[in-house]
Protein backbone atom coordinates (compact mmCIF):
# COMPACT_ATOMS: atom_id res chain seq x y z
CA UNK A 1 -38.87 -38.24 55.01
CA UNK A 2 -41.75 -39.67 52.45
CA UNK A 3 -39.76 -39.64 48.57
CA UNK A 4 -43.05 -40.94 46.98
CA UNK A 5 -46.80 -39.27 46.24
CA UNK A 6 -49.52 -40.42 44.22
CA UNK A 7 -50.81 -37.93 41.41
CA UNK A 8 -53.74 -38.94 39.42
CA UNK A 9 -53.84 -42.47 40.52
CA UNK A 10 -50.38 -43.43 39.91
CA UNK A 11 -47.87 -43.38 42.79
CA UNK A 12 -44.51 -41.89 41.84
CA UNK A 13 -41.46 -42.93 43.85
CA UNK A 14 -37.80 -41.87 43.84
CA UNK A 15 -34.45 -43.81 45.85
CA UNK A 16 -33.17 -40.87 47.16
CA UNK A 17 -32.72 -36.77 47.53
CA UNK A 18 -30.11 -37.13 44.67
CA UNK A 19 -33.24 -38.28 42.53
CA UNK A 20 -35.75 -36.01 43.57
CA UNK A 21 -33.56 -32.89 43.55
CA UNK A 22 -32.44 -34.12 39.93
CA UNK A 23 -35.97 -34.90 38.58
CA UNK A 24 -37.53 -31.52 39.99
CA UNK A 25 -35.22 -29.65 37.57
CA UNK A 26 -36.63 -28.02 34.67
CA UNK A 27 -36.05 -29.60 31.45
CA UNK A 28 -32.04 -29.30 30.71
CA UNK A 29 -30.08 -31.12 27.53
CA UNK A 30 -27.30 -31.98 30.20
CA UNK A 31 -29.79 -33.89 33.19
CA UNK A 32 -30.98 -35.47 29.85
CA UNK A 33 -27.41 -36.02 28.63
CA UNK A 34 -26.62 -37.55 32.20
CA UNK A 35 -29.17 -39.75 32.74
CA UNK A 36 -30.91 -38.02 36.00
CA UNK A 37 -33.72 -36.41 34.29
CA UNK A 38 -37.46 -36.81 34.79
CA UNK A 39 -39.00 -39.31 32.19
CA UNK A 40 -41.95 -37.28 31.84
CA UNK A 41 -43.53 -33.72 32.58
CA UNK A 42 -45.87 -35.82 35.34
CA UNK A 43 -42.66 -37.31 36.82
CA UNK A 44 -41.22 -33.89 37.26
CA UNK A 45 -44.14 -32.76 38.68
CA UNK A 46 -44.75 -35.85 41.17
CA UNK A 47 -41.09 -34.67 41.83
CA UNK A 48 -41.46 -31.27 42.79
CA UNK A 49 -44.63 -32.17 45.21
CA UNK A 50 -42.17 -34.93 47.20
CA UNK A 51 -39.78 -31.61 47.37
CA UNK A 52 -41.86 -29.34 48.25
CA UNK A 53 -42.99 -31.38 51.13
CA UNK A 54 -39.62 -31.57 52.32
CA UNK A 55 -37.97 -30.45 55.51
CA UNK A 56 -34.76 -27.71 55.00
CA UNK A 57 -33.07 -30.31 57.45
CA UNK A 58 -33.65 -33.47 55.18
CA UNK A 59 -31.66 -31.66 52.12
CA UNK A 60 -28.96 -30.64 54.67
CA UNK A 61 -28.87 -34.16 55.50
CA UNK A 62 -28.19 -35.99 52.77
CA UNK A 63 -26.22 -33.70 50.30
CA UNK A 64 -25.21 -34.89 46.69
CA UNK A 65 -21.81 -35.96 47.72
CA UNK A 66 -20.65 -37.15 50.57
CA UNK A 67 -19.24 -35.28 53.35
CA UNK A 68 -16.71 -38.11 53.97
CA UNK A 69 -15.77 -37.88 49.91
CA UNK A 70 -16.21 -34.49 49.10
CA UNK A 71 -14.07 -30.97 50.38
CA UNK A 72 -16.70 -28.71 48.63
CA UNK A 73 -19.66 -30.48 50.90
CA UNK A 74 -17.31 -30.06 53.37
CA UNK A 75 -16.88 -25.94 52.66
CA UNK A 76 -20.90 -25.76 52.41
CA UNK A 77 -21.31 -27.66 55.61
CA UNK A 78 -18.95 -26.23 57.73
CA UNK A 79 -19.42 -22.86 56.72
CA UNK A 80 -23.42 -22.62 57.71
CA UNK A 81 -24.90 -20.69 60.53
CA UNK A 82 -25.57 -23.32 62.88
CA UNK A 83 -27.79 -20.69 65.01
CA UNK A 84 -29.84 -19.93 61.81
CA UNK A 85 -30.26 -23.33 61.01
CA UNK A 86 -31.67 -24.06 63.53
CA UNK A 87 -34.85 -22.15 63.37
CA UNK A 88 -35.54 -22.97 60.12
CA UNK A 89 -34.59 -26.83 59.74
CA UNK A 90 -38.25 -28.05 60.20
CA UNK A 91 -39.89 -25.42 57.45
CA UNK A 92 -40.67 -27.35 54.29
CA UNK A 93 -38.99 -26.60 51.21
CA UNK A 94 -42.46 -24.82 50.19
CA UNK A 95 -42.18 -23.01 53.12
CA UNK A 96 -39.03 -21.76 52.82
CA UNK A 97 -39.72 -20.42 48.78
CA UNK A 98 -42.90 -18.48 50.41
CA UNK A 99 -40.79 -16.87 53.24
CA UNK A 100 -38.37 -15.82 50.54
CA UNK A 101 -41.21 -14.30 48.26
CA UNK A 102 -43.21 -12.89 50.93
CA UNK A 103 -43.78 -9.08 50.57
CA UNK A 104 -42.78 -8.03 53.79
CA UNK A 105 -39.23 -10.15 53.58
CA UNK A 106 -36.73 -7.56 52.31
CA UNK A 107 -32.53 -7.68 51.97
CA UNK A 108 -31.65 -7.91 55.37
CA UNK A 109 -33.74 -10.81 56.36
CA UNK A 110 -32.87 -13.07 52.71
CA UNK A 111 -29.23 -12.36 53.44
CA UNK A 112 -29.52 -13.69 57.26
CA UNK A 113 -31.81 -16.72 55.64
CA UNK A 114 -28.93 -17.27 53.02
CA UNK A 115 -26.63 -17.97 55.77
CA UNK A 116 -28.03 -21.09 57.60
CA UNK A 117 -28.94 -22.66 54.36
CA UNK A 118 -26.80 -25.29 52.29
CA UNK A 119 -26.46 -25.48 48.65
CA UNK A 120 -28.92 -28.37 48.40
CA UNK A 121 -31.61 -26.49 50.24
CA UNK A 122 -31.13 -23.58 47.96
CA UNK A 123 -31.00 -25.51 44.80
CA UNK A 124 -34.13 -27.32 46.19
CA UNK A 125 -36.02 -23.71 46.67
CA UNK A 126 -35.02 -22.82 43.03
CA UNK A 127 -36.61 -25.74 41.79
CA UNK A 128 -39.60 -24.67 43.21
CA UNK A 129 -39.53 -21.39 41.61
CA UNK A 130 -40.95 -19.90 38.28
CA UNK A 131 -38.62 -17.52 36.07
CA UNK A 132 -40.58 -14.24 38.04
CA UNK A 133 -39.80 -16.12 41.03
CA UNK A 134 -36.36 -15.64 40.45
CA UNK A 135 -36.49 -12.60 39.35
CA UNK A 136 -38.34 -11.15 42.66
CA UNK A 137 -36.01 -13.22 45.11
CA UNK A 138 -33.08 -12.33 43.85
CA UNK A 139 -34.19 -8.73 43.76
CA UNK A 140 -34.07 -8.34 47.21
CA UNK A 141 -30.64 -10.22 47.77
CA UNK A 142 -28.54 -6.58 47.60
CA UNK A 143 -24.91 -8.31 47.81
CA UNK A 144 -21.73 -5.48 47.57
CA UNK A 145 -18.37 -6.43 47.57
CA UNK A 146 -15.46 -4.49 47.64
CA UNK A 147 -11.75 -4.38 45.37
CA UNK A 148 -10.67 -0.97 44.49
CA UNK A 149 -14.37 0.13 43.96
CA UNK A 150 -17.81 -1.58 45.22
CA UNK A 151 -19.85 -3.41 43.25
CA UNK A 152 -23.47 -4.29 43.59
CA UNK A 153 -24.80 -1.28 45.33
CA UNK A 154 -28.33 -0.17 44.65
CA UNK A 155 -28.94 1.56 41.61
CA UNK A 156 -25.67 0.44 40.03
CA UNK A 157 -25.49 -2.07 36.93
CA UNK A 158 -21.31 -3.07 36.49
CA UNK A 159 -20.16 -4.35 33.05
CA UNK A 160 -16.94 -6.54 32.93
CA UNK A 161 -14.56 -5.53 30.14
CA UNK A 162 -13.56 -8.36 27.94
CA UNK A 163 -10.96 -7.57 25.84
CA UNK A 164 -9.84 -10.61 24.39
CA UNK A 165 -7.59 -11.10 21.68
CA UNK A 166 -6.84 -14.31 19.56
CA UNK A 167 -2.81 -14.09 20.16
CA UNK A 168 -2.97 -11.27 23.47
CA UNK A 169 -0.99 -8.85 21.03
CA UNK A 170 -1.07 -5.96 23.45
CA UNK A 171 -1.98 -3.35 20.25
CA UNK A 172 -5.53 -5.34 19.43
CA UNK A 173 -5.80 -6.12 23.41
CA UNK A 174 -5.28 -2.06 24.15
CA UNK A 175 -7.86 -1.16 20.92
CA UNK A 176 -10.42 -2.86 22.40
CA UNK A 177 -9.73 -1.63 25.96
CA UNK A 178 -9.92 1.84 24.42
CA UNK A 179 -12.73 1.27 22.79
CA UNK A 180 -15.14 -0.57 25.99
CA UNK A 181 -14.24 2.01 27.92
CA UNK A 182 -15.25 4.79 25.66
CA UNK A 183 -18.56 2.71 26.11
CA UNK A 184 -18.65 3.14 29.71
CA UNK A 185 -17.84 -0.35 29.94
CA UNK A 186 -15.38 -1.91 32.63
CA UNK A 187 -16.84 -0.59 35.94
CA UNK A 188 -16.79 -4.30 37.34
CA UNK A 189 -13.29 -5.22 35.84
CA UNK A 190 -10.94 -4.98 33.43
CA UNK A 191 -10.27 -8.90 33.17
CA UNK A 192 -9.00 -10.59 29.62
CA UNK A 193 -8.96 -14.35 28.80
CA UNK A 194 -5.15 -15.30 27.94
CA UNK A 195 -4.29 -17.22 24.99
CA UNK A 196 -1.08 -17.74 26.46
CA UNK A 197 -1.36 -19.16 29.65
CA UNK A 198 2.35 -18.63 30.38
CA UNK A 199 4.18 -16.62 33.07
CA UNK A 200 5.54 -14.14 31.02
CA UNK A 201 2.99 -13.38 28.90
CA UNK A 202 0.49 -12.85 32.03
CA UNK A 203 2.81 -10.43 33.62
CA UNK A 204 2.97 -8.46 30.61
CA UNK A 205 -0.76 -8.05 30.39
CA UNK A 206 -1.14 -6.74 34.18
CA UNK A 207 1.87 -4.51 33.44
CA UNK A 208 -0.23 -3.35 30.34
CA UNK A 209 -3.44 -3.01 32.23
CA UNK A 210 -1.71 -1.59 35.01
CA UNK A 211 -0.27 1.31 33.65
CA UNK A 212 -3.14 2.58 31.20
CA UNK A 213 -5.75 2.59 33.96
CA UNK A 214 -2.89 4.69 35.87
CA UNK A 215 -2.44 6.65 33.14
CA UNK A 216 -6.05 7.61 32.81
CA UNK A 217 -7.04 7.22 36.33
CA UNK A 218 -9.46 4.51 35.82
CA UNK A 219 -11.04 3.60 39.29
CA UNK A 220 -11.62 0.05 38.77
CA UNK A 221 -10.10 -3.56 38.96
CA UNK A 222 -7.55 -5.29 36.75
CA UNK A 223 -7.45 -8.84 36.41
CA UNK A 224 -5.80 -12.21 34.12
CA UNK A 225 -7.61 -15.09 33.33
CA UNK A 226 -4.25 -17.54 33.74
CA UNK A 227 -4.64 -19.95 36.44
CA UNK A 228 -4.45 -19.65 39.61
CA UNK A 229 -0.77 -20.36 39.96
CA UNK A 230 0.35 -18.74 37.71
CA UNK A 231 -1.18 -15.49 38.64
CA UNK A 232 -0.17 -16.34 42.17
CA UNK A 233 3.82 -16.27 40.33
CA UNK A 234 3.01 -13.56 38.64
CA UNK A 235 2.30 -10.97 41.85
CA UNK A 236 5.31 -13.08 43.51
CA UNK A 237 7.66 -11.58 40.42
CA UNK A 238 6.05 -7.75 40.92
CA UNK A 239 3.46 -7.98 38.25
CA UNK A 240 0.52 -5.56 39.50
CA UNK A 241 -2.96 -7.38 40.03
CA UNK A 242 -5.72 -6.89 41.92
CA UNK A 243 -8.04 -9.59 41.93
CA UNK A 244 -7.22 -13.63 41.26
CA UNK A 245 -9.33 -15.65 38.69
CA UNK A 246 -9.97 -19.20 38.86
CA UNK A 247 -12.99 -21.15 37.90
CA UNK A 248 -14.55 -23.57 40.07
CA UNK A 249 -16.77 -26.47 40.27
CA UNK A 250 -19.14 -27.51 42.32
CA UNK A 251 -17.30 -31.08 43.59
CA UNK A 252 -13.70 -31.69 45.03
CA UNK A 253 -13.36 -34.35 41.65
CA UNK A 254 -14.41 -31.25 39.12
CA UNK A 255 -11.59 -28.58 41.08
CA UNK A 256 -9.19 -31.11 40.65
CA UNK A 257 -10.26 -31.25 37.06
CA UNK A 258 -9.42 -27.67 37.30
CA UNK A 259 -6.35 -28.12 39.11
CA UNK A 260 -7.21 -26.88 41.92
CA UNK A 261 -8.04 -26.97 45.57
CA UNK A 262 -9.60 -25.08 48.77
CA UNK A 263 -5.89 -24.29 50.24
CA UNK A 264 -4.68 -23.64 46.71
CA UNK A 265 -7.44 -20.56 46.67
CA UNK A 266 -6.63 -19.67 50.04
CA UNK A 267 -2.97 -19.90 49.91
CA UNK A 268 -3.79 -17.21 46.51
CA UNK A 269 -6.09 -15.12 48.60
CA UNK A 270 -3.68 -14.63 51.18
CA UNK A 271 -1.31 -13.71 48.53
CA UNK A 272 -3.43 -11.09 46.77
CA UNK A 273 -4.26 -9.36 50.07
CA UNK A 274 -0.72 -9.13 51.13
CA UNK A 275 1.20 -8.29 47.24
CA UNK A 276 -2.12 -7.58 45.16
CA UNK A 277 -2.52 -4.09 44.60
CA UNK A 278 -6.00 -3.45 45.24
CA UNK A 279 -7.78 -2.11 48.84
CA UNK A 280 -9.98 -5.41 49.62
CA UNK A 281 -11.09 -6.58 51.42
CA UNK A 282 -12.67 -8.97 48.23
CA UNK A 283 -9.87 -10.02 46.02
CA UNK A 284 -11.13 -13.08 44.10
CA UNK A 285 -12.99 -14.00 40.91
CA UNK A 286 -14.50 -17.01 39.91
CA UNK A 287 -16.48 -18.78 37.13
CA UNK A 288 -19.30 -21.17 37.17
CA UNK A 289 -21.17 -22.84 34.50
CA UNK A 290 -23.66 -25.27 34.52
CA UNK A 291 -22.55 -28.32 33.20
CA UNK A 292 -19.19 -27.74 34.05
CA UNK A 293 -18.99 -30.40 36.01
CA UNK A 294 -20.54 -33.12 33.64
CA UNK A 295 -18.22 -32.53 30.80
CA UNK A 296 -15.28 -33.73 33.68
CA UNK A 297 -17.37 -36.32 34.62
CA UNK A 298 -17.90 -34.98 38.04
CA UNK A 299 -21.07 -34.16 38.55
CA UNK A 300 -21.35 -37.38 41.11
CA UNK A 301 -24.66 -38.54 39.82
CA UNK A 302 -26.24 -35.16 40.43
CA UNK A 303 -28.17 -32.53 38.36
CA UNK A 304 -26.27 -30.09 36.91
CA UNK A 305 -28.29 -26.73 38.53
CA UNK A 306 -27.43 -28.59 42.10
CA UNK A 307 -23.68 -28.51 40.95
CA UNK A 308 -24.21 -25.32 40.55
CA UNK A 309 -25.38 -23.96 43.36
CA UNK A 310 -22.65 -25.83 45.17
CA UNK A 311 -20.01 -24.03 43.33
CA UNK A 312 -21.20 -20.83 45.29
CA UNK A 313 -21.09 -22.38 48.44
CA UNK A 314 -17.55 -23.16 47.77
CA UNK A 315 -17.17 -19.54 46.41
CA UNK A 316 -18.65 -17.88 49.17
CA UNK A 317 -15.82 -19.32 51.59
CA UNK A 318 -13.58 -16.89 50.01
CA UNK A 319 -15.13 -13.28 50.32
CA UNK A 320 -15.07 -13.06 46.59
CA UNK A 321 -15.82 -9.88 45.18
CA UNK A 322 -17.28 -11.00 41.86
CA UNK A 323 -18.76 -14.44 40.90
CA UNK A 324 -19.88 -15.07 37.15
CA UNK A 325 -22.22 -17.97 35.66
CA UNK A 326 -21.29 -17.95 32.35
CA UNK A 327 -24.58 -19.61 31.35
CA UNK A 328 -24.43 -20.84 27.72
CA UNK A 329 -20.91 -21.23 26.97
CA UNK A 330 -20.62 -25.23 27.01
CA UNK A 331 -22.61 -25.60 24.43
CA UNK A 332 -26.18 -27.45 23.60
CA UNK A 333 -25.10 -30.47 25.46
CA UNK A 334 -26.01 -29.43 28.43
CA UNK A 335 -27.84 -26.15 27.46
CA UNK A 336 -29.83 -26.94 24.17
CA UNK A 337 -31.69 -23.58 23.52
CA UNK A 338 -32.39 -20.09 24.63
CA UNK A 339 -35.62 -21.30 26.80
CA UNK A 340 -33.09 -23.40 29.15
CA UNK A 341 -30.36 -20.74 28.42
CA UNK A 342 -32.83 -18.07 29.94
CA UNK A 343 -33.92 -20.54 32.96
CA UNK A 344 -30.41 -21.71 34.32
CA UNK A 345 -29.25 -17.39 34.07
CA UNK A 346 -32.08 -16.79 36.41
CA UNK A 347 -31.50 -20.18 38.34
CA UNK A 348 -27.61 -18.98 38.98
CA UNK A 349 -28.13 -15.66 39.43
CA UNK A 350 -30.84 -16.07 42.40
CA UNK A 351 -28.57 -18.61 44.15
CA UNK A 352 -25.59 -17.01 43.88
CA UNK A 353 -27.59 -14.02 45.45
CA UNK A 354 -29.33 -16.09 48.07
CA UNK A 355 -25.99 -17.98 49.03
CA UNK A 356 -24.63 -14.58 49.74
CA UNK A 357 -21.62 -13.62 46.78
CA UNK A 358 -21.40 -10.98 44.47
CA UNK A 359 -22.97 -12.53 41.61
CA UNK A 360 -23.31 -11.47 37.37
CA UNK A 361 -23.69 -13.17 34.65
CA UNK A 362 -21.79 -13.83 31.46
CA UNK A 363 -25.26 -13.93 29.14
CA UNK A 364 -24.09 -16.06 26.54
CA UNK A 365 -24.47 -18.73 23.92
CA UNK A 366 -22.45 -20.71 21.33
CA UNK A 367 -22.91 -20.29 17.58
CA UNK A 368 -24.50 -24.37 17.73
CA UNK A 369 -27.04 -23.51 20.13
CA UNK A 370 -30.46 -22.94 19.13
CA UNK A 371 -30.12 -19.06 20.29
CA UNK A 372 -29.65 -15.76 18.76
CA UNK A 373 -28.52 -12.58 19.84
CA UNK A 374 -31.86 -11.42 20.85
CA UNK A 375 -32.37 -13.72 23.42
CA UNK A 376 -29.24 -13.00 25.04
CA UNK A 377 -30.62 -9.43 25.08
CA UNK A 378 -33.55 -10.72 26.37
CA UNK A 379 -31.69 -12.31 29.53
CA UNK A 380 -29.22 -9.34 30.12
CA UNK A 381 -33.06 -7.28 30.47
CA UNK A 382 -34.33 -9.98 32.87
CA UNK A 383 -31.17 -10.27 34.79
CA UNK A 384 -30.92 -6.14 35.20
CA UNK A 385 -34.20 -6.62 36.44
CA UNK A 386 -32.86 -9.29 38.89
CA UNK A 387 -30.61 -6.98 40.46
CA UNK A 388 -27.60 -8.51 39.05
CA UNK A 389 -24.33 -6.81 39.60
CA UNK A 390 -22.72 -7.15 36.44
CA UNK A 391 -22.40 -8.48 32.75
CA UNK A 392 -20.07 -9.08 30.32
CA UNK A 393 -19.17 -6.21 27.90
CA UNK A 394 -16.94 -7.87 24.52
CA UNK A 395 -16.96 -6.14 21.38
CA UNK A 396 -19.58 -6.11 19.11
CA UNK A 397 -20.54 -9.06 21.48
CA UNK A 398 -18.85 -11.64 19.43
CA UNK A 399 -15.57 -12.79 21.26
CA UNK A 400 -12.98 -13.64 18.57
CA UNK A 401 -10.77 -15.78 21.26
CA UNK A 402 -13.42 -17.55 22.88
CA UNK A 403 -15.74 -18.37 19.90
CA UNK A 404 -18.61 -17.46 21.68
CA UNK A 405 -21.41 -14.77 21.55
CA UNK A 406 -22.17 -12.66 24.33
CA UNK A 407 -23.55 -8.99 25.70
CA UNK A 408 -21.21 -6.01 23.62
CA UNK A 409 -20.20 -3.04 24.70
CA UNK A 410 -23.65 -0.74 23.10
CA UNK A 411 -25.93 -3.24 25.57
CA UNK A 412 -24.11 -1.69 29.05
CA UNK A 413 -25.41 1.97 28.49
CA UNK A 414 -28.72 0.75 27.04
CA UNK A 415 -30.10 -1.03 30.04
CA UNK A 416 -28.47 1.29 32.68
CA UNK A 417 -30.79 3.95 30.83
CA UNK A 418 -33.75 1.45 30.76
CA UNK A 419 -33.50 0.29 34.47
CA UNK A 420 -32.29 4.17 36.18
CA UNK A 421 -29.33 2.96 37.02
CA UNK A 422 -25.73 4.03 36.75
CA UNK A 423 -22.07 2.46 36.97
CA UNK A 424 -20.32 2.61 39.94
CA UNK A 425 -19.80 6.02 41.17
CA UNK A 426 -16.22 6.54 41.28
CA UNK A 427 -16.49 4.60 37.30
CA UNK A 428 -19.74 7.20 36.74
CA UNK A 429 -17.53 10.00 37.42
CA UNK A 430 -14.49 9.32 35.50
CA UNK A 431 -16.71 8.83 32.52
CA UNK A 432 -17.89 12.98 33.37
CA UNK A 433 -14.20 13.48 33.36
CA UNK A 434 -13.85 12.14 30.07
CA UNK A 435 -16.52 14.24 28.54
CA UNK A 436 -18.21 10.80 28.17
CA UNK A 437 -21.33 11.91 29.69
CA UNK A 438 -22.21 15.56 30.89
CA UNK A 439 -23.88 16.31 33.74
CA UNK A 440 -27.23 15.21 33.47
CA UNK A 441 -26.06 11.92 32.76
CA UNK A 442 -26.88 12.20 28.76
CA UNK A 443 -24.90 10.76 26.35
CA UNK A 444 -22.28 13.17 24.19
CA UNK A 445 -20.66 12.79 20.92
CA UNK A 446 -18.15 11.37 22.22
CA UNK A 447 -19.48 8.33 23.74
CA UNK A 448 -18.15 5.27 22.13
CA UNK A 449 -15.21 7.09 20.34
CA UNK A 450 -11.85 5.03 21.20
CA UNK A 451 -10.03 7.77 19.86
CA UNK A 452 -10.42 10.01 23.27
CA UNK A 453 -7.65 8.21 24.45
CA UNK A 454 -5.37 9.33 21.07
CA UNK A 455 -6.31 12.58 20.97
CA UNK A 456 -5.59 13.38 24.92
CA UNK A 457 -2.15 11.38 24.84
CA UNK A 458 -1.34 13.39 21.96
CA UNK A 459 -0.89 10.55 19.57
């Protein structure tokens, strides 16, 4: 394994595949932040050659974190298809992005790749890539999953609905439920951010959520952001949910940062499937970020996009049925602007799809970052694009809880109309049913008027 090359007369060497996967990243405030960054555009590039050159098997070998020290490596590791593996283990990392782009490589042979690969080997091929890159490889990674509906199918685009509330009063929570869905928005899930992170107020919320999509026969999936245990106490007292949240990092030091663990999420998986009360097979949810892991100071000496493509690794252990970068929530730290914004949403989205998970995006950015709401739009358009199964729908796009800015409910219908797609079927049809749509799939007066729900409940 050679970790030096010479480019233009000077010979560039790095101490290890930490280095060289961290200085082959594109610029990002956080690798910056953490000290792993290139020094120099002609550093990153020396960087990417010494990658490129190197073998599938050589990033397997020597991941960012120990196997010894580390559950998540030991999640990735276990979990790969040793038969796989195997035939591709000597094809250089160059290799490996050309099989992936090649024009006669479609769905079913990127998913079988996907499964004899580690997150290191993935994160190295992304490194490799250009934006379009990511755009076209991902495009062919068709992942569904399945809840009460399926997401990701082929000529579907999901929204989650994000009805947050600054104190979860279940009036403002239920307006804005009204109102997303009146925007055909909440195909994905139905899954709120708690102020309150306590038991009682939880169950309330899935009782709330719970009986309004009965109500109004809303085919889709109901979730609470609490943690995972609490959730877990939740369905243990009879509170109805159907999928369990928790975010995730991409080391065993950032979970525990989270509070949580591998037999924590599959003690709560095994709970969901037995008292949840959706179909499944997929019951969970999680949440990525990049930089997650560096503002818990667990990032292990790695680059933050390599974090991140563990994290979906680990994810991908548990069947979920959705998985969500939310890309520019941390802040310009470890995302500065929208050009790095717009690179790590394509970087997640294509590994999460090449790992093999149900992966969307939460296309967002804080109010201190140099990005405006246009280039979120621009993102959601290059994501769609993508094939990404879902984004965020939050009114107005501005989430009053949260503090952040993200994709609203107007932007759902407006690039299923650009890209010929539709939400999921069962969601497509209810929105028929409520004279949402008619049936050529155009728009009526009605569209985006909360008070549907009033007038048929005869309030």
């Amino acid at each position: 394994m050679k970790l030096k090359t010479t480019l233009l007369g000077k010979t560039y060497g790095f101490g290890s595949v930490k280095e060289v996967l961290a200085k082959a990243n594109e610029p990002k405030s956080g690798d910056e932040l953490a000290g792993v960054a290139a020094a120099s555009v002609q550093e990153r590039v020396a960087a990417k050659v010494v990658l490129a050159n190197m073998a599938v098997g050589d990033l397997r070998n020597n991941p960012v974190v120990p196997y010894e020290d580390d559950e998540v490596t030991r999640v990735i590791q276990d979990d790969v298809d040793e038969e796989v593996y195997r035939e591709i283990a000597n094809w250089t990392i160059a290799e490996l992005r050309e099989y992936i782009l090649s024009e006669d490589v479609g769905t079913q042979e990127i998913r079988t790749l996907g499964r004899g690969l580690t997150s290191e080997v993935i994160a190295g091929a992304t490194k490799l890539m250009s934006n379009l890159d990511l755009i076209l490889g991902a495009k062919k990674a068709v992942v569904t999953a399945h809840c009460n509906t399926t997401v990701g199918a082929e000529g579907t685009f999901a929204t989650r609905l994000q009805p947050n509330h600054p104190t979860d009063d279940p009036d403002g929570v239920k307006a804005a439920l009204m109102e997303g869905l009146a925007y055909g928005v909440g195909d994905a899930v139905i899954g709120l951010n708690p102020v309150d992170d306590s038991l009682a107020s939880v169950a309330r919320l899935l009782h709330m959520f719970a009986d309004f999509t009965e109500q109004w026969k809303i085919p889709t999936q109901n979730c609470v952001l609490a943690h995972v245990t609490t959730q877990m106490e939740a369905i243990k007292q009879g509170a109805p949910s159907d999928l369990i949240f928790q975010s995730i990092a991409g080391s065993q030091k950032g979970n525990e940062a989270f509070g949580i663990t591998g037999a924590m999420l599959a003690e709560a998986q095994a709970l969901v499937l037995e008292m949840g009360t959706s179909e499944g097979p997929n019951v969970m949810y999680f949440e990525t970020g990049q930089g997650s892991e560096l503002s818990s100071d667990a990032h292990c000496g790695a680059d933050q996009l390599t974090m991140e493509a563990r994290c979906y690794g680990f994810a991908k252990r548990f069947s979920p049925f959705l998985v969500n970068t939310v890309v520019g929530f941390i802040g310009p730290e470890y995302l500065y602007d929208s050009k790095q914004v717009t690179r790590a949403g394509l970087e997640d989205h294509f590994m999460g799809k090449l790992t093999g998970i149900s992966m969307g995006c939460d296309a967002c950015y804080t109010n201190h970052m140099k990005a405006d709401q246009n280039d979120i739009e621009n993102l959601s358009v290059l994501l769609v694009a993508a094939g990404c199964n879902y984004v965020m729908g939050i009114p107005h796009g501005d989430d009053i809880m949260l503090m952040y800015q993200c994709t609203g409910y107007h932007e759902a219908e407006s690039l299923r109309q650009l890209f010929g797609k539709t939400a999921i079927p069962e969601f497509e049809q209810w929105m028929k049913d409520m004279g949402l749509i008619d049936g050529q799939r155009k728009l009526t007066e009605r569209f985006g008027d909360a008070s549907i729900f009033l007038e048929r409940s005869g309030k």
